[in-house]
C-alpha atoms as a PDB file:
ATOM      1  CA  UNK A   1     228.044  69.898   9.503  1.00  0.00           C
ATOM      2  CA  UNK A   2     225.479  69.930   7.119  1.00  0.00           C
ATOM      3  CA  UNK A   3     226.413  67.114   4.243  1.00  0.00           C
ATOM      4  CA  UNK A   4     223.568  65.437   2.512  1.00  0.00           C
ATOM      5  CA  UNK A   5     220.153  66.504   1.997  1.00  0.00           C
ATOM      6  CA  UNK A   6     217.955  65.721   5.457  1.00  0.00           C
ATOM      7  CA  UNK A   7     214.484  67.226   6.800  1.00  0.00           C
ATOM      8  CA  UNK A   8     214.295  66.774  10.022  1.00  0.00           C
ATOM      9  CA  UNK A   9     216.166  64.291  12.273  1.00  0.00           C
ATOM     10  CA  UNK A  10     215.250  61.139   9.759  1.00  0.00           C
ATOM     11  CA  UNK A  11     216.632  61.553   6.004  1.00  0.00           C
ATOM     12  CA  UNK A  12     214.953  58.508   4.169  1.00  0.00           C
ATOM     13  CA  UNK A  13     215.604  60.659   0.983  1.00  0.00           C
ATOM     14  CA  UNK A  14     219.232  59.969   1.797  1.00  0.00           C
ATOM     15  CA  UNK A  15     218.660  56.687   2.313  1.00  0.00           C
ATOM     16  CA  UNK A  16     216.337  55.788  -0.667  1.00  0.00           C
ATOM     17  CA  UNK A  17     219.213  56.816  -3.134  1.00  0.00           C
ATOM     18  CA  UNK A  18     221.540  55.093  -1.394  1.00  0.00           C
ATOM     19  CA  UNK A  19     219.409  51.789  -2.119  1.00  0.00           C
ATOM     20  CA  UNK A  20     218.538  52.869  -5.391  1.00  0.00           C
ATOM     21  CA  UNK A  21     222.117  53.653  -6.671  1.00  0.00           C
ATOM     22  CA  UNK A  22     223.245  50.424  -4.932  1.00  0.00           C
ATOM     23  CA  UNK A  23     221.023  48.222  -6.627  1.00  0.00           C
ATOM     24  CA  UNK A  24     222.134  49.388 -10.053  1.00  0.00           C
ATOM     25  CA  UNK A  25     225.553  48.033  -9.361  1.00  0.00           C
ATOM     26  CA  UNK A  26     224.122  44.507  -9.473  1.00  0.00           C
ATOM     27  CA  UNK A  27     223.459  44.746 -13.085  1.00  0.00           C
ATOM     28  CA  UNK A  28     226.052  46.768 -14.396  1.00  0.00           C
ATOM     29  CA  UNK A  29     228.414  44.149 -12.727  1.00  0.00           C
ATOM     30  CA  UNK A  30     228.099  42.143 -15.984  1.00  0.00           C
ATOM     31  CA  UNK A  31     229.063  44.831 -18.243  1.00  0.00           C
ATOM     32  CA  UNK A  32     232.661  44.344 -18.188  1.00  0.00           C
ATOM     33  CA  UNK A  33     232.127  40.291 -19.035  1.00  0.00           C
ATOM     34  CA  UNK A  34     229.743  41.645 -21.978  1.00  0.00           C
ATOM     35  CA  UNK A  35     232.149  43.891 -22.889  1.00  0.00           C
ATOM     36  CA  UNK A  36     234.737  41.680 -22.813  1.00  0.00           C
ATOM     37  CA  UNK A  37     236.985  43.026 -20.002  1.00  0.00           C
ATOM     38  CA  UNK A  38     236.646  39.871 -17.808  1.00  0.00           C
ATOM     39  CA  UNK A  39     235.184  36.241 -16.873  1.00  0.00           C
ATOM     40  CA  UNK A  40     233.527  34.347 -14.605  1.00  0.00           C
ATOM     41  CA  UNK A  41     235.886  35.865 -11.456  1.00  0.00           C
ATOM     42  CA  UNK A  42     235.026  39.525 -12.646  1.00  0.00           C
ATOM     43  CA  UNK A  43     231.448  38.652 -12.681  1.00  0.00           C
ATOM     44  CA  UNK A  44     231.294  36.613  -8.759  1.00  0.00           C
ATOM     45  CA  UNK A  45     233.443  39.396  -7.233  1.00  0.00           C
ATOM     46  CA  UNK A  46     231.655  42.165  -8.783  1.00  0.00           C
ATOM     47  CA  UNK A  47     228.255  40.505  -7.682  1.00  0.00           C
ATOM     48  CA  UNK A  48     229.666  40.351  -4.239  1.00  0.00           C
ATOM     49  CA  UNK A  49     230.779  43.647  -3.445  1.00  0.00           C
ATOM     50  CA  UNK A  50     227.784  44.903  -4.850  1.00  0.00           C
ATOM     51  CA  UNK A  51     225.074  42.897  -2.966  1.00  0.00           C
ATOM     52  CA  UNK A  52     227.767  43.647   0.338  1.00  0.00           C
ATOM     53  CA  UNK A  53     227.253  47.457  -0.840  1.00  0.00           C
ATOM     54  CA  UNK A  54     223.381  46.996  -1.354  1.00  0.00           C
ATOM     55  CA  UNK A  55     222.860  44.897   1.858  1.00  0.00           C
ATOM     56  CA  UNK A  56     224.538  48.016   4.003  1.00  0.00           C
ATOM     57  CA  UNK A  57     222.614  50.711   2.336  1.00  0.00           C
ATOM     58  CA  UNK A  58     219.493  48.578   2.816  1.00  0.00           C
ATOM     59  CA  UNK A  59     219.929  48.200   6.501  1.00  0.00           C
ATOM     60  CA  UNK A  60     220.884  52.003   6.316  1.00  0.00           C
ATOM     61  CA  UNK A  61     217.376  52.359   5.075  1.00  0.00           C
ATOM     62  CA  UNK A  62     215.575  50.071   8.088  1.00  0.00           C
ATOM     63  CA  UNK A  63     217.316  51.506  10.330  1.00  0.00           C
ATOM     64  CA  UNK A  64     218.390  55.527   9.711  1.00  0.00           C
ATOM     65  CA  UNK A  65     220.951  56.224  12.097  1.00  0.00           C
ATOM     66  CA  UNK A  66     224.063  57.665  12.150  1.00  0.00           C
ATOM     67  CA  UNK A  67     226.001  53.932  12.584  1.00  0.00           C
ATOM     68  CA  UNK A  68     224.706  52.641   9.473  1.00  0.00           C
ATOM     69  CA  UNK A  69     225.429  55.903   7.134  1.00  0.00           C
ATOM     70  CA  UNK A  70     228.894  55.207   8.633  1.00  0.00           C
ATOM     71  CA  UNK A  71     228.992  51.738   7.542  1.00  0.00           C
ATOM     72  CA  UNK A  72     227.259  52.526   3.862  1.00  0.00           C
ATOM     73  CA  UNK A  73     230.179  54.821   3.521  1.00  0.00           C
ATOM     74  CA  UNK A  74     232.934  52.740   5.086  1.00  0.00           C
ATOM     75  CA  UNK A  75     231.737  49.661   2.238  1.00  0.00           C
ATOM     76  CA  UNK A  76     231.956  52.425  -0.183  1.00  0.00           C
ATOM     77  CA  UNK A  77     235.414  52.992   0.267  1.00  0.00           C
ATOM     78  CA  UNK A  78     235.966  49.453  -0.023  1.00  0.00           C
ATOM     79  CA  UNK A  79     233.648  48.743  -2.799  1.00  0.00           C
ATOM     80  CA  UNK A  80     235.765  50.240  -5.711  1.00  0.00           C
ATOM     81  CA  UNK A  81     239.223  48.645  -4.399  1.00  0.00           C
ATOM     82  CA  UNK A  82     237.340  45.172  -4.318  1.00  0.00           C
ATOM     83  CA  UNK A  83     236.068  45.668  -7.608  1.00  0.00           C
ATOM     84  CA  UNK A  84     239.575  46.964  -9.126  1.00  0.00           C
ATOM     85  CA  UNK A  85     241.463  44.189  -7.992  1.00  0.00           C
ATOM     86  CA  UNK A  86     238.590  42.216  -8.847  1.00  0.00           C
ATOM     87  CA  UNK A  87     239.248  43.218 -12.693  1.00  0.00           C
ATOM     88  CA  UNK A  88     242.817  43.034 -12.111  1.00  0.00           C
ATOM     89  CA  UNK A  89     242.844  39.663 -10.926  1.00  0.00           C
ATOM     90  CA  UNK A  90     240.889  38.415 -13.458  1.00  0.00           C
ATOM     91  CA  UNK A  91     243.105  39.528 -15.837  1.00  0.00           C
ATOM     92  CA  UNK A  92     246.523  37.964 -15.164  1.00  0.00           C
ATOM     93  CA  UNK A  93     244.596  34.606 -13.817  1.00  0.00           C
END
């Protein structure tokens, strides 16, 4: 079944924006502090989950096999719980 853009055997396209989009969530995890939604624990556990996120989609990209899109999709699913609880921890502590 026939999910995500692919040419061929190899999709680096597929890969690429997984990096890409990735990567933007290191920034944008100091919006909420700027914005002031959270602290100093909202910022570290937001920067974690997102360099977690970005190291898996960067392996994804070195190596562009079916394991790794697995486990770029599997810390996907646990990216946005992290980061909810994240915010939710932060504030009631």
């Amino acid at each position: 079944m026939k999910m995500l853009p692919r040419h061929g055997k190899v999709g680096y396209f597929t890969a690429f924006q997984c990096v890409l989009y990735s990567a933007v969530l290191i920034p944008l995890s100091i919006l909420p502090s700027i914005a002031g939604l959270g602290s100093w624990i909202s910022i570290t556990g937001l920067l974690i989950a997102g360099i977690w996120y970005l190291y898996n989609s960067i392996l994804f990209l070195k190596d562009n096999s079916d394991v790794k899109a697995r486990k770029v999709m599997f810390a996907s699913f646990i990216y946005l719980p992290v980061v909810l609880i994240t915010l939710l921890l932060d504030k009631y502590f």
